[in-house]
PDB file of N, CA and C in Angstrom:
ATOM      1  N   UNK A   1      12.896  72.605  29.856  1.00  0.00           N
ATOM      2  CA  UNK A   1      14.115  72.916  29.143  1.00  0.00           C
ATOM      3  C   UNK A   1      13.957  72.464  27.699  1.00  0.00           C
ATOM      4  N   UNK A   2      14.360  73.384  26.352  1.00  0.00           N
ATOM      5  CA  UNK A   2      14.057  73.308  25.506  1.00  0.00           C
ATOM      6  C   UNK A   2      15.932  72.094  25.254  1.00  0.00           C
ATOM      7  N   UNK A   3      15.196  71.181  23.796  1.00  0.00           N
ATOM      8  CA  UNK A   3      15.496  70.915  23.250  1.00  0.00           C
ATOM      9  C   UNK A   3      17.817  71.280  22.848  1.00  0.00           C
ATOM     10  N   UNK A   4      17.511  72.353  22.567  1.00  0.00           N
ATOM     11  CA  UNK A   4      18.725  73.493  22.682  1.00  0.00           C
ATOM     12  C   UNK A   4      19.406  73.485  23.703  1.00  0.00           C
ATOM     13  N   UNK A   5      18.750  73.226  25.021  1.00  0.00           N
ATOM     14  CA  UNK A   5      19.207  74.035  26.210  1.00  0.00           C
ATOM     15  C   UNK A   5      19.755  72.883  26.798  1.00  0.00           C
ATOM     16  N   UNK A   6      19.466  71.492  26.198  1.00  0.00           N
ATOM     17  CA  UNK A   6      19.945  70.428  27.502  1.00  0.00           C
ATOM     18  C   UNK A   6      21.427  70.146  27.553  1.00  0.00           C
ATOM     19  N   UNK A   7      21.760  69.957  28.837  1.00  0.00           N
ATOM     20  CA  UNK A   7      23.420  69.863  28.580  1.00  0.00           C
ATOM     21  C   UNK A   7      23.747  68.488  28.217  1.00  0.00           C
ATOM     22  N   UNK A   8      24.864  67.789  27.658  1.00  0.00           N
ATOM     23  CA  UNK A   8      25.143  67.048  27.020  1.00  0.00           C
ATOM     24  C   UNK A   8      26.662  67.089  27.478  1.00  0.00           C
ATOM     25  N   UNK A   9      27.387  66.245  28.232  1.00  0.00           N
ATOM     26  CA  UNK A   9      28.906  66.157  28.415  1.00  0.00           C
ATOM     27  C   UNK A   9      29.191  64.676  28.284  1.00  0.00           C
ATOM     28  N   UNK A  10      30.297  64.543  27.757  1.00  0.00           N
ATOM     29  CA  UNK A  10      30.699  62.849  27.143  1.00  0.00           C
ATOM     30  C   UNK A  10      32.068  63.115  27.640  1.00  0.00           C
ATOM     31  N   UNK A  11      32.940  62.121  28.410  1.00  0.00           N
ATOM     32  CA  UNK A  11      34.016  62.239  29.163  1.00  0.00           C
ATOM     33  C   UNK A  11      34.570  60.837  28.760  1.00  0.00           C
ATOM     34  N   UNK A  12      35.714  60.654  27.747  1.00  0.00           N
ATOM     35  CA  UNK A  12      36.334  60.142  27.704  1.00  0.00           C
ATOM     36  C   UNK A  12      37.862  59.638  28.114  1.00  0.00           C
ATOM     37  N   UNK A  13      38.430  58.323  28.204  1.00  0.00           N
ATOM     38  CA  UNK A  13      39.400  58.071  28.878  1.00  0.00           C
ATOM     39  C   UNK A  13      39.763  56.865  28.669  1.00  0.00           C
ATOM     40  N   UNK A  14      40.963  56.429  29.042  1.00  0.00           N
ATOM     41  CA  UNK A  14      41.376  54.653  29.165  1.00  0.00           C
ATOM     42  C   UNK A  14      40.887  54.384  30.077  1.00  0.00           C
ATOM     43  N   UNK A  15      40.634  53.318  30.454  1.00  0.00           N
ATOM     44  CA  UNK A  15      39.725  52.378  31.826  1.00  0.00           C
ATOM     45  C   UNK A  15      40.893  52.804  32.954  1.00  0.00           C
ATOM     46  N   UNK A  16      40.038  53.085  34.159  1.00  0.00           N
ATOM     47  CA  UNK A  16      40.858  53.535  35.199  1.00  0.00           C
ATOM     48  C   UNK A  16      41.172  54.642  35.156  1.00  0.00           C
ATOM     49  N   UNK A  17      41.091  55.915  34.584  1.00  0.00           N
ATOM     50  CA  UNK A  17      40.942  56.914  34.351  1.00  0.00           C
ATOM     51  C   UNK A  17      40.069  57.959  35.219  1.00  0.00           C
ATOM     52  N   UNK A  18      38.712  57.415  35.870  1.00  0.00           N
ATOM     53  CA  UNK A  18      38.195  58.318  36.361  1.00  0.00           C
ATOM     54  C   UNK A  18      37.013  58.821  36.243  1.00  0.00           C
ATOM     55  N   UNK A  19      36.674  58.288  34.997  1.00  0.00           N
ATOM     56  CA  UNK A  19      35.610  58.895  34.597  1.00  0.00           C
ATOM     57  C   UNK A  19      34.434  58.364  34.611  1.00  0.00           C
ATOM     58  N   UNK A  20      33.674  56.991  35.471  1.00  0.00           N
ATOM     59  CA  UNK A  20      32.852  57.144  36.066  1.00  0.00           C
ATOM     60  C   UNK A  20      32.552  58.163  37.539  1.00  0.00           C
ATOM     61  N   UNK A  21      33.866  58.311  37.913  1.00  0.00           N
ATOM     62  CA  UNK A  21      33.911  59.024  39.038  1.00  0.00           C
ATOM     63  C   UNK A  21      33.323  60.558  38.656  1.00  0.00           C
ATOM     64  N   UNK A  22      33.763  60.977  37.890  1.00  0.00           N
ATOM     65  CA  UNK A  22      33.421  62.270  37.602  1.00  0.00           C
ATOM     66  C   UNK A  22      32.650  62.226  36.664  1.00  0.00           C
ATOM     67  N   UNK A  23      31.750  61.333  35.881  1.00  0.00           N
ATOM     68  CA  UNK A  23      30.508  61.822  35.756  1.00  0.00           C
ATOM     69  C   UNK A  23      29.879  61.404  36.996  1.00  0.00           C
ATOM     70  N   UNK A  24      29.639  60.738  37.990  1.00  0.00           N
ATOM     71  CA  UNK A  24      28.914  60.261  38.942  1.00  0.00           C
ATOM     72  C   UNK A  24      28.701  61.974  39.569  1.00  0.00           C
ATOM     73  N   UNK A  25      29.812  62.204  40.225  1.00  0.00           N
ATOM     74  CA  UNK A  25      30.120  64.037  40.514  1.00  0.00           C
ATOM     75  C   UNK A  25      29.408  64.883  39.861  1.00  0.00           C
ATOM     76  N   UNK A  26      29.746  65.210  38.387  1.00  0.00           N
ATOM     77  CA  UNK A  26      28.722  66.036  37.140  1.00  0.00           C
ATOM     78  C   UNK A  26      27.480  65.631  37.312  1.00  0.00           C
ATOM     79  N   UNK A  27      26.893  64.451  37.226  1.00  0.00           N
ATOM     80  CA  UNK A  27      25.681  64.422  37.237  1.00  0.00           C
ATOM     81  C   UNK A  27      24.984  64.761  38.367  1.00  0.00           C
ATOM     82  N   UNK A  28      25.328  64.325  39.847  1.00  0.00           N
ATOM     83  CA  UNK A  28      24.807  65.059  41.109  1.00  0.00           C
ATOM     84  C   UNK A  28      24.754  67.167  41.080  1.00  0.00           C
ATOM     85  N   UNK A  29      25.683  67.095  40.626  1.00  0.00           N
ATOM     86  CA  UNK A  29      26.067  68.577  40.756  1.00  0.00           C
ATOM     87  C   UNK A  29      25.195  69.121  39.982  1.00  0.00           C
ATOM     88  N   UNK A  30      25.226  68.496  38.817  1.00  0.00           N
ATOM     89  CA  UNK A  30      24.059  69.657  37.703  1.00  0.00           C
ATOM     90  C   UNK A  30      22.886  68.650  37.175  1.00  0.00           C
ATOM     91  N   UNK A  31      22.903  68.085  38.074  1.00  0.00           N
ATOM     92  CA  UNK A  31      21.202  67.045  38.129  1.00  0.00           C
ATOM     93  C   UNK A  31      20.957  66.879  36.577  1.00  0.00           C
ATOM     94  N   UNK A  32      22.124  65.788  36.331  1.00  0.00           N
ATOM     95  CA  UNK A  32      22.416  65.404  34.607  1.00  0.00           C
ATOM     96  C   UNK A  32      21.777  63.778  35.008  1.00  0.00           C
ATOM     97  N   UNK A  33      21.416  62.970  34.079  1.00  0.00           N
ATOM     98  CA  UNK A  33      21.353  61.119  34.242  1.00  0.00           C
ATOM     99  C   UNK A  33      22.589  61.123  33.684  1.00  0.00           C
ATOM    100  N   UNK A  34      23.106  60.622  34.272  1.00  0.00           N
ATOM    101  CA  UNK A  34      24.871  59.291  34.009  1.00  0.00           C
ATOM    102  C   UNK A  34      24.079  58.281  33.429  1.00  0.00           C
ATOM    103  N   UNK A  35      24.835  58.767  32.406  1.00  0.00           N
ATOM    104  CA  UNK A  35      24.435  57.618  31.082  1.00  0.00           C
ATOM    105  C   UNK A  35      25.481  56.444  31.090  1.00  0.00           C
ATOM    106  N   UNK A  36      25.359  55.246  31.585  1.00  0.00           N
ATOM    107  CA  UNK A  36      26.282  54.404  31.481  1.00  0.00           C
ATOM    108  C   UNK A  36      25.527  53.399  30.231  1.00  0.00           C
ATOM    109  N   UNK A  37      26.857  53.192  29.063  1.00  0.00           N
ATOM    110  CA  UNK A  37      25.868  52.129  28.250  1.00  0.00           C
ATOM    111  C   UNK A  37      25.729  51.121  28.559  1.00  0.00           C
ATOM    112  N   UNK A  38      26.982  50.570  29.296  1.00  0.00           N
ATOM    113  CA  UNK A  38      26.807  48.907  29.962  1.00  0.00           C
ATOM    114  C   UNK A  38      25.850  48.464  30.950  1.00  0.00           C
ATOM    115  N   UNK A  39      25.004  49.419  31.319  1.00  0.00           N
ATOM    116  CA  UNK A  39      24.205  49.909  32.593  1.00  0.00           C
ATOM    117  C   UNK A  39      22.657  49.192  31.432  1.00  0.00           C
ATOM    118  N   UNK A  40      22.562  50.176  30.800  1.00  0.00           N
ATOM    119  CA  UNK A  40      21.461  50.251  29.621  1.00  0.00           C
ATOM    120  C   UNK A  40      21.127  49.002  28.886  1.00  0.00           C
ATOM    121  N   UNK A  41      22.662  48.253  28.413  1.00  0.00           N
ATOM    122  CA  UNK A  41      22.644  47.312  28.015  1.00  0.00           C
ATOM    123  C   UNK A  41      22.455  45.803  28.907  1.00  0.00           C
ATOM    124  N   UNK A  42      22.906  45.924  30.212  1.00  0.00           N
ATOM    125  CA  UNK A  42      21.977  44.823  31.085  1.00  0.00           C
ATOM    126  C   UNK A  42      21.075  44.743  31.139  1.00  0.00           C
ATOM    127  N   UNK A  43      20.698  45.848  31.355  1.00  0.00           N
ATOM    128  CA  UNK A  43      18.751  46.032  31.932  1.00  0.00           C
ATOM    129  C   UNK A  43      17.793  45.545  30.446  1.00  0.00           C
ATOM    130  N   UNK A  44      18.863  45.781  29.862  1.00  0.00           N
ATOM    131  CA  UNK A  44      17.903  45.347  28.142  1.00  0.00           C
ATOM    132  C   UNK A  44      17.901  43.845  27.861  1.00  0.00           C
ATOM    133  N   UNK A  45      19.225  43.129  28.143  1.00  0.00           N
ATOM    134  CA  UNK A  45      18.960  41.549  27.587  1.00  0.00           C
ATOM    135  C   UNK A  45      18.651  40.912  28.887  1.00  0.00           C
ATOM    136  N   UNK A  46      18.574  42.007  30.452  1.00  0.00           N
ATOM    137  CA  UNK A  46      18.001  40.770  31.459  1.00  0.00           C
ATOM    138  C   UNK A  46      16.291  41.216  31.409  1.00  0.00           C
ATOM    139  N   UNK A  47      16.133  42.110  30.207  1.00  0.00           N
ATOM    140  CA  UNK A  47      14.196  42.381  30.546  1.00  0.00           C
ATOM    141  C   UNK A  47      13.750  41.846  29.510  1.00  0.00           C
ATOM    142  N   UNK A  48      14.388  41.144  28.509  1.00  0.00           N
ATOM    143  CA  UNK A  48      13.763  40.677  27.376  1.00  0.00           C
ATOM    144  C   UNK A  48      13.567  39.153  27.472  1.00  0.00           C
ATOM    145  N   UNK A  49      12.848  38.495  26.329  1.00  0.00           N
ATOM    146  CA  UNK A  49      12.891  36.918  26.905  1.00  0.00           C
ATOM    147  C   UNK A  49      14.364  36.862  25.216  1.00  0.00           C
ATOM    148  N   UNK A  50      15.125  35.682  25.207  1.00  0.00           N
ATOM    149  CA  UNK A  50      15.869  35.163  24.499  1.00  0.00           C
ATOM    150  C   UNK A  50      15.849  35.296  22.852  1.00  0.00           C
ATOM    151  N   UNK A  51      14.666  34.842  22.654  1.00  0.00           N
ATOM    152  CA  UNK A  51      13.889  35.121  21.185  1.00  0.00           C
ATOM    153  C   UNK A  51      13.688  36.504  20.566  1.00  0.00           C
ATOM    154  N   UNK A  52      13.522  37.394  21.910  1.00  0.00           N
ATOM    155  CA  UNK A  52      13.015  38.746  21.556  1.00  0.00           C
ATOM    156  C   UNK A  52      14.078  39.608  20.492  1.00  0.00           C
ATOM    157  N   UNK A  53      13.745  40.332  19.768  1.00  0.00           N
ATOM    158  CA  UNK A  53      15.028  40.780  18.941  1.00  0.00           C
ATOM    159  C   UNK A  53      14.766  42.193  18.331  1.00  0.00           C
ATOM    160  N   UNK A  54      15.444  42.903  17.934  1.00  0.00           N
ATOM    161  CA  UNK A  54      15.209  44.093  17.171  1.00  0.00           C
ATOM    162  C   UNK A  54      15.878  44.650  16.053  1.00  0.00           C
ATOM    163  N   UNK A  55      15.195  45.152  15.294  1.00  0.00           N
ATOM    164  CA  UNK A  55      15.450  45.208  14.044  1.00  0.00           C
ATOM    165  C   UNK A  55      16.341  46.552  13.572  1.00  0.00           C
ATOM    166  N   UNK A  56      17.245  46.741  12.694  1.00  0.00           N
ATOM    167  CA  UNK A  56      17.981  47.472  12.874  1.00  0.00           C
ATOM    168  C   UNK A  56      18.595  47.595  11.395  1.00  0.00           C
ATOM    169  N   UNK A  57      18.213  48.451  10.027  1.00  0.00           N
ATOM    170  CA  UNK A  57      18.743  48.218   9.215  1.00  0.00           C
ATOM    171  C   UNK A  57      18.563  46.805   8.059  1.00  0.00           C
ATOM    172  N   UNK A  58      17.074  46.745   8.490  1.00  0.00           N
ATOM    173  CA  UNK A  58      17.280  45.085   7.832  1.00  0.00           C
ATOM    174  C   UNK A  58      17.243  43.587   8.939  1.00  0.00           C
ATOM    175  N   UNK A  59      18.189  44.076   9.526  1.00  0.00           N
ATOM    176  CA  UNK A  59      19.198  42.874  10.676  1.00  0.00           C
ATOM    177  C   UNK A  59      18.577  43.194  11.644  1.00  0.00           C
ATOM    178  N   UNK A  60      17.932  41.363  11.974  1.00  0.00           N
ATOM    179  CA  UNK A  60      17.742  41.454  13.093  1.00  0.00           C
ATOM    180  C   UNK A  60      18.546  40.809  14.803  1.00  0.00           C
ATOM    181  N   UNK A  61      18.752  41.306  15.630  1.00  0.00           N
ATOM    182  CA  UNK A  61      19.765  41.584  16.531  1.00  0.00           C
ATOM    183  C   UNK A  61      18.731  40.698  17.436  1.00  0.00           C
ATOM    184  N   UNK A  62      18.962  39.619  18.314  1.00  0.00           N
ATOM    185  CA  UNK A  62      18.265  38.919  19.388  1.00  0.00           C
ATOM    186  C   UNK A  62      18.946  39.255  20.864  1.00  0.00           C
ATOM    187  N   UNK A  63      17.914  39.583  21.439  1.00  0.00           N
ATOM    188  CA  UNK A  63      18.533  39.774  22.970  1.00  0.00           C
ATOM    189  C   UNK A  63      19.139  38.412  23.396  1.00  0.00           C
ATOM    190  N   UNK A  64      18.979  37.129  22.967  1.00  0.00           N
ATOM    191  CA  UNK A  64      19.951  36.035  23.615  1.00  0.00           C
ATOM    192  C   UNK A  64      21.085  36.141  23.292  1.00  0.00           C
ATOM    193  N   UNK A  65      21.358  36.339  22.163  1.00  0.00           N
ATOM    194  CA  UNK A  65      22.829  36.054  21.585  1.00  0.00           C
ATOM    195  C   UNK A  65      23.510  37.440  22.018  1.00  0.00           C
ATOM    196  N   UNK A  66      22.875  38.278  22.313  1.00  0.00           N
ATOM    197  CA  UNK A  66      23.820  39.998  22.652  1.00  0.00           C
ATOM    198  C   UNK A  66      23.671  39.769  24.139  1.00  0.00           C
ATOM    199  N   UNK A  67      23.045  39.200  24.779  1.00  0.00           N
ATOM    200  CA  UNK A  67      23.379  38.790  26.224  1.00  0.00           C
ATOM    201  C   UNK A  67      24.789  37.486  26.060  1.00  0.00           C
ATOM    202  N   UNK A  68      24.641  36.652  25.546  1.00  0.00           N
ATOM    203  CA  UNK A  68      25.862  35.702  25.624  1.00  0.00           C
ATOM    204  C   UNK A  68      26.958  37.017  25.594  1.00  0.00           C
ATOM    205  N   UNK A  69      26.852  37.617  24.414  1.00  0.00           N
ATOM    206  CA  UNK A  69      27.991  38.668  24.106  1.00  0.00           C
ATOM    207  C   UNK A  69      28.810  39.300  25.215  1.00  0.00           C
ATOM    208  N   UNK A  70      27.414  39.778  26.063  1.00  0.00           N
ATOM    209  CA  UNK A  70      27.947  40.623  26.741  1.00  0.00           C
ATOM    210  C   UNK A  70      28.485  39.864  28.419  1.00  0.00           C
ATOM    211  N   UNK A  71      27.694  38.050  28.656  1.00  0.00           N
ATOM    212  CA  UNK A  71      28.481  37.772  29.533  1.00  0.00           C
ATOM    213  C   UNK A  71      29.290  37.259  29.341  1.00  0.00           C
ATOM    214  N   UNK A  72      30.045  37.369  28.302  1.00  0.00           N
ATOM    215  CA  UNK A  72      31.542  36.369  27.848  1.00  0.00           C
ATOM    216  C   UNK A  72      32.560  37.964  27.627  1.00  0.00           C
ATOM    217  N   UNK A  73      31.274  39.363  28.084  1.00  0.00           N
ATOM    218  CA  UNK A  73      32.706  40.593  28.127  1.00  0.00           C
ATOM    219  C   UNK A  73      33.039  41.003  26.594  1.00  0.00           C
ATOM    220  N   UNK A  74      32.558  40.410  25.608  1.00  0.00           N
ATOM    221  CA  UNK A  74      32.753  40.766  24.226  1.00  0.00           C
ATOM    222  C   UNK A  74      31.445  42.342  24.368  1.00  0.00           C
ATOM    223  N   UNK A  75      32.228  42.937  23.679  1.00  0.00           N
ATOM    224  CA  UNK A  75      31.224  44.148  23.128  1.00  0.00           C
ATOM    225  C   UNK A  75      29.836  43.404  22.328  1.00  0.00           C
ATOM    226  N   UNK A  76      28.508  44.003  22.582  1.00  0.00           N
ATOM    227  CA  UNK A  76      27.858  43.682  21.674  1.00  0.00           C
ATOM    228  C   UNK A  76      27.626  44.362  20.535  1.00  0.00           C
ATOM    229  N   UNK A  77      26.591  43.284  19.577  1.00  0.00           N
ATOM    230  CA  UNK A  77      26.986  44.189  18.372  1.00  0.00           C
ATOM    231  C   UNK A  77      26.781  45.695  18.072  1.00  0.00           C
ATOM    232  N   UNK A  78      27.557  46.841  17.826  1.00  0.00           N
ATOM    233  CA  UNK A  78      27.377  47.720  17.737  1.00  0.00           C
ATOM    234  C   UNK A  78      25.794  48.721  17.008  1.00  0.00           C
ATOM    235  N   UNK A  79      25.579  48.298  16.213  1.00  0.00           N
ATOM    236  CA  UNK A  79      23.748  48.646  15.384  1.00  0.00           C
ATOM    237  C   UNK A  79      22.873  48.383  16.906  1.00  0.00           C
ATOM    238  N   UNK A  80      23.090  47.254  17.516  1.00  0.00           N
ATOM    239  CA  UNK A  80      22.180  47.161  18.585  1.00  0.00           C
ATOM    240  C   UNK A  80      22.261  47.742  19.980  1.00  0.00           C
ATOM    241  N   UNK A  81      23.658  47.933  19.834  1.00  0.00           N
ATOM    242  CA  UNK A  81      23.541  49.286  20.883  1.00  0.00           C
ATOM    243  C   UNK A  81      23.257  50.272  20.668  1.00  0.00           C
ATOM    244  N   UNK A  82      23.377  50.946  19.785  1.00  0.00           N
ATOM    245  CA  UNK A  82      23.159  52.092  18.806  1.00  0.00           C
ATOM    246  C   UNK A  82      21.305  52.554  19.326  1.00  0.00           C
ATOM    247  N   UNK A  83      20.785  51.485  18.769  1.00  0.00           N
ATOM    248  CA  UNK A  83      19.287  51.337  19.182  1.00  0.00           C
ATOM    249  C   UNK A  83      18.826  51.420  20.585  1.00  0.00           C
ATOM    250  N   UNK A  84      19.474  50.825  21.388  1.00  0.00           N
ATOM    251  CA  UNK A  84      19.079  50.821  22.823  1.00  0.00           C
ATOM    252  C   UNK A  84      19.691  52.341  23.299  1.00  0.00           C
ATOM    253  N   UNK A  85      20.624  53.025  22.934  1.00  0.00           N
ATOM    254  CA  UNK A  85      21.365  54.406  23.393  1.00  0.00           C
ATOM    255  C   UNK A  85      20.322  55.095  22.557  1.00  0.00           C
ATOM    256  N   UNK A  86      19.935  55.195  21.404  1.00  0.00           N
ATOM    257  CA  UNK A  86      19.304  56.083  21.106  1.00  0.00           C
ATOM    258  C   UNK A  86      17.458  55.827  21.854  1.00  0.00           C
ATOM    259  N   UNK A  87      17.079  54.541  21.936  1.00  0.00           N
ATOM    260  CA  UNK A  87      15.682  55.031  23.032  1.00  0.00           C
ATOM    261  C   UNK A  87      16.077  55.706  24.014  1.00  0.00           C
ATOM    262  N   UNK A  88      16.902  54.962  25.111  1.00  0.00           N
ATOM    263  CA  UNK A  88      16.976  56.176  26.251  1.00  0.00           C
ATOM    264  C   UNK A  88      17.250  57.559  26.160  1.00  0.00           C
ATOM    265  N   UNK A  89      18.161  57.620  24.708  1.00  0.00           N
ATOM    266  CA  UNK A  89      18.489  59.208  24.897  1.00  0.00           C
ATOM    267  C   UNK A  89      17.042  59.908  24.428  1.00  0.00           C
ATOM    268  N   UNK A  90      16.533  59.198  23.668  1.00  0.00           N
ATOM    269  CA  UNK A  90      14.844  60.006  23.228  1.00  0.00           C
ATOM    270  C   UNK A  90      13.982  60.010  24.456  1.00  0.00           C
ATOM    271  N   UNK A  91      13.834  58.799  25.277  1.00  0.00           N
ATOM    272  CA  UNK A  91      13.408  58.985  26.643  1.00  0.00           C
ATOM    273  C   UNK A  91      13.921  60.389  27.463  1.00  0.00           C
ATOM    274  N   UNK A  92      15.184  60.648  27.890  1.00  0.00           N
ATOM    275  CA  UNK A  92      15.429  61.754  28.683  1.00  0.00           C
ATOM    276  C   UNK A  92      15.411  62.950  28.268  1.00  0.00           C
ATOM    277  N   UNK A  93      15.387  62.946  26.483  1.00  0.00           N
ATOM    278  CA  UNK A  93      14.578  64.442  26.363  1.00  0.00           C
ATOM    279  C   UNK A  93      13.717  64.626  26.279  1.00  0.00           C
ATOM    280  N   UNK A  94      12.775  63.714  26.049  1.00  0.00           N
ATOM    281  CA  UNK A  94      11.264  64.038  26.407  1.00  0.00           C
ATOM    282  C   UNK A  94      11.232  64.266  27.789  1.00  0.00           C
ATOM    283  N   UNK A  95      11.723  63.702  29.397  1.00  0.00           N
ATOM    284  CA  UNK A  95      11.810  63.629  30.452  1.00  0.00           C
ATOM    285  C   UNK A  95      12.719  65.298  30.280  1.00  0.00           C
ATOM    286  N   UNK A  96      13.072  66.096  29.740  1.00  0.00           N
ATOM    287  CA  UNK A  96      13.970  67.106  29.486  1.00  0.00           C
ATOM    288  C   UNK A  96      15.505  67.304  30.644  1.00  0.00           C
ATOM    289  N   UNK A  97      15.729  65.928  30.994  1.00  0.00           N
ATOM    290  CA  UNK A  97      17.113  65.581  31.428  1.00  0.00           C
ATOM    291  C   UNK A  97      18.220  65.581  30.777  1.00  0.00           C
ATOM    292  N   UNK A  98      19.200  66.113  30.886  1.00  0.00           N
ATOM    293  CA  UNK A  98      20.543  66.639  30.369  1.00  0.00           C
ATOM    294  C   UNK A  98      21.371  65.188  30.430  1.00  0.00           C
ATOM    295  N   UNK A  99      22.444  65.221  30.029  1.00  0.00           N
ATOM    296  CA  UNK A  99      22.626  63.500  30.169  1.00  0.00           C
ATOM    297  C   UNK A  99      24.793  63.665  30.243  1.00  0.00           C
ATOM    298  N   UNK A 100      25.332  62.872  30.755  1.00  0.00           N
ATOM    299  CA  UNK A 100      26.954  62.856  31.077  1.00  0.00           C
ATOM    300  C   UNK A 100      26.848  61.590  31.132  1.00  0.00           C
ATOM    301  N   UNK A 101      27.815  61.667  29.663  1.00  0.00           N
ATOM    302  CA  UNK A 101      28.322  60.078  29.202  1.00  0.00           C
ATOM    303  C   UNK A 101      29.914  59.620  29.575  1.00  0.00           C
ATOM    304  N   UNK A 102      30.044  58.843  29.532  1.00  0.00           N
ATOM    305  CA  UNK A 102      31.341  58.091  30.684  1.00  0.00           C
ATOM    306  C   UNK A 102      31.868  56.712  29.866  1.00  0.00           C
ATOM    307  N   UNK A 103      32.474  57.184  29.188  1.00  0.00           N
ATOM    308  CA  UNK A 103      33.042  56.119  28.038  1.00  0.00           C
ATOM    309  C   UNK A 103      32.254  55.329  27.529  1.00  0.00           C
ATOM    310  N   UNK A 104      31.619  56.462  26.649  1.00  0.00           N
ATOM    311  CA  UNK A 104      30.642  55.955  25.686  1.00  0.00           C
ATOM    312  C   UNK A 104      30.463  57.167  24.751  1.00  0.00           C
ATOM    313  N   UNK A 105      30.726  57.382  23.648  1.00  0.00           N
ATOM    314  CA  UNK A 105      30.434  55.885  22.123  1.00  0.00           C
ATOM    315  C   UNK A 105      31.970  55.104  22.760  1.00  0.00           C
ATOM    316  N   UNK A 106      31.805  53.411  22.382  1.00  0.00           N
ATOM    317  CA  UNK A 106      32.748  53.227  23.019  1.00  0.00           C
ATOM    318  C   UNK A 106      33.610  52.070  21.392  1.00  0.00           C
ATOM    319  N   UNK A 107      32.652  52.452  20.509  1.00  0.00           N
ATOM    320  CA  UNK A 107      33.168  52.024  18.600  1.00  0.00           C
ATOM    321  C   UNK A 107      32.808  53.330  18.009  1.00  0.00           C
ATOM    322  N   UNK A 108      33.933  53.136  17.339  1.00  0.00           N
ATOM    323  CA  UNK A 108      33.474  54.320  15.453  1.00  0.00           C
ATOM    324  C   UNK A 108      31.885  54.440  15.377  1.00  0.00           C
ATOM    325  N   UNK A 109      31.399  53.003  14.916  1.00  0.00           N
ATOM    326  CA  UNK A 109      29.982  53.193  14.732  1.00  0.00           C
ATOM    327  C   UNK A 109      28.897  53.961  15.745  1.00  0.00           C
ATOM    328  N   UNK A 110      29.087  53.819  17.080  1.00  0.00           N
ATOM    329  CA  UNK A 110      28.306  54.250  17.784  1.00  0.00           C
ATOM    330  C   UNK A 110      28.788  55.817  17.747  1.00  0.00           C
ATOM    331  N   UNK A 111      30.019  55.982  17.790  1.00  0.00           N
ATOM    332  CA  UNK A 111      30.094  57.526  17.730  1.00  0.00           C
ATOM    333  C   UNK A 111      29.983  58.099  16.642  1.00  0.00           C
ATOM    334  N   UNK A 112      29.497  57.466  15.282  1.00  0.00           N
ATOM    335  CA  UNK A 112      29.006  57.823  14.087  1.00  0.00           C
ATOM    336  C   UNK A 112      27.697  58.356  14.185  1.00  0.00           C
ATOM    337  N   UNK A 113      26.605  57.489  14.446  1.00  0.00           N
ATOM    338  CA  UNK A 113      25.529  57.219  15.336  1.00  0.00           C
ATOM    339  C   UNK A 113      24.768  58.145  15.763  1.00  0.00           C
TER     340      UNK A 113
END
């Protein structure tokens, strides 16, 4: 599947809304990856060591301190999610997987992004 052709659906809502439910649904149905960012963003500060960090604009962003972030439930910083959403999304089009997002961009910036 070219470039052009991949489907792309983003389903927004207030929490409780539904809409993991129905991308979970969309994505079985039309064999999309459910893009969850909070999903993306665990697997990133529990595979890194503390120190590890990435650069972003200058600024550099450490997987310890965006893990505190994210187990105290604070959003992390936005530039560094930004970075981690955009590898995977470059990952699944090279993999030429279509992708259904589920409250996500979930700041201005990321849906700038």
């Amino acid at each position: 599947m070219g470039i052009n052709n991949k489907k792309i659906i983003i389903l927004l809502g207030p929490p409780g809304s539904g809409k993991g439910t129905q991308a979970t649904l969309l994505a079985e149905k039309l064999d999309l990856y459910y893009f969850e960012t909070s999903n993306i963003i665990e697997m990133a500060v529990h595979s890194h060591r503390a120190e590890e960090h990435v650069e972003v604009d200058g600024q550099k962003y450490t997987f310890g301190h965006e893990k505190e972030l994210w187990e105290k439930g604070i959003l992390c910083s936005p530039p560094f999610v930004v970075f981690l959403v955009e590898k995977k999304i470059n990952e699944l089009f090279q993999s030429g997987k279509g992708i259904v997002f589920a409250g996500s961009p979930r700041t201005m910036h990321e849906g700038e992004k």
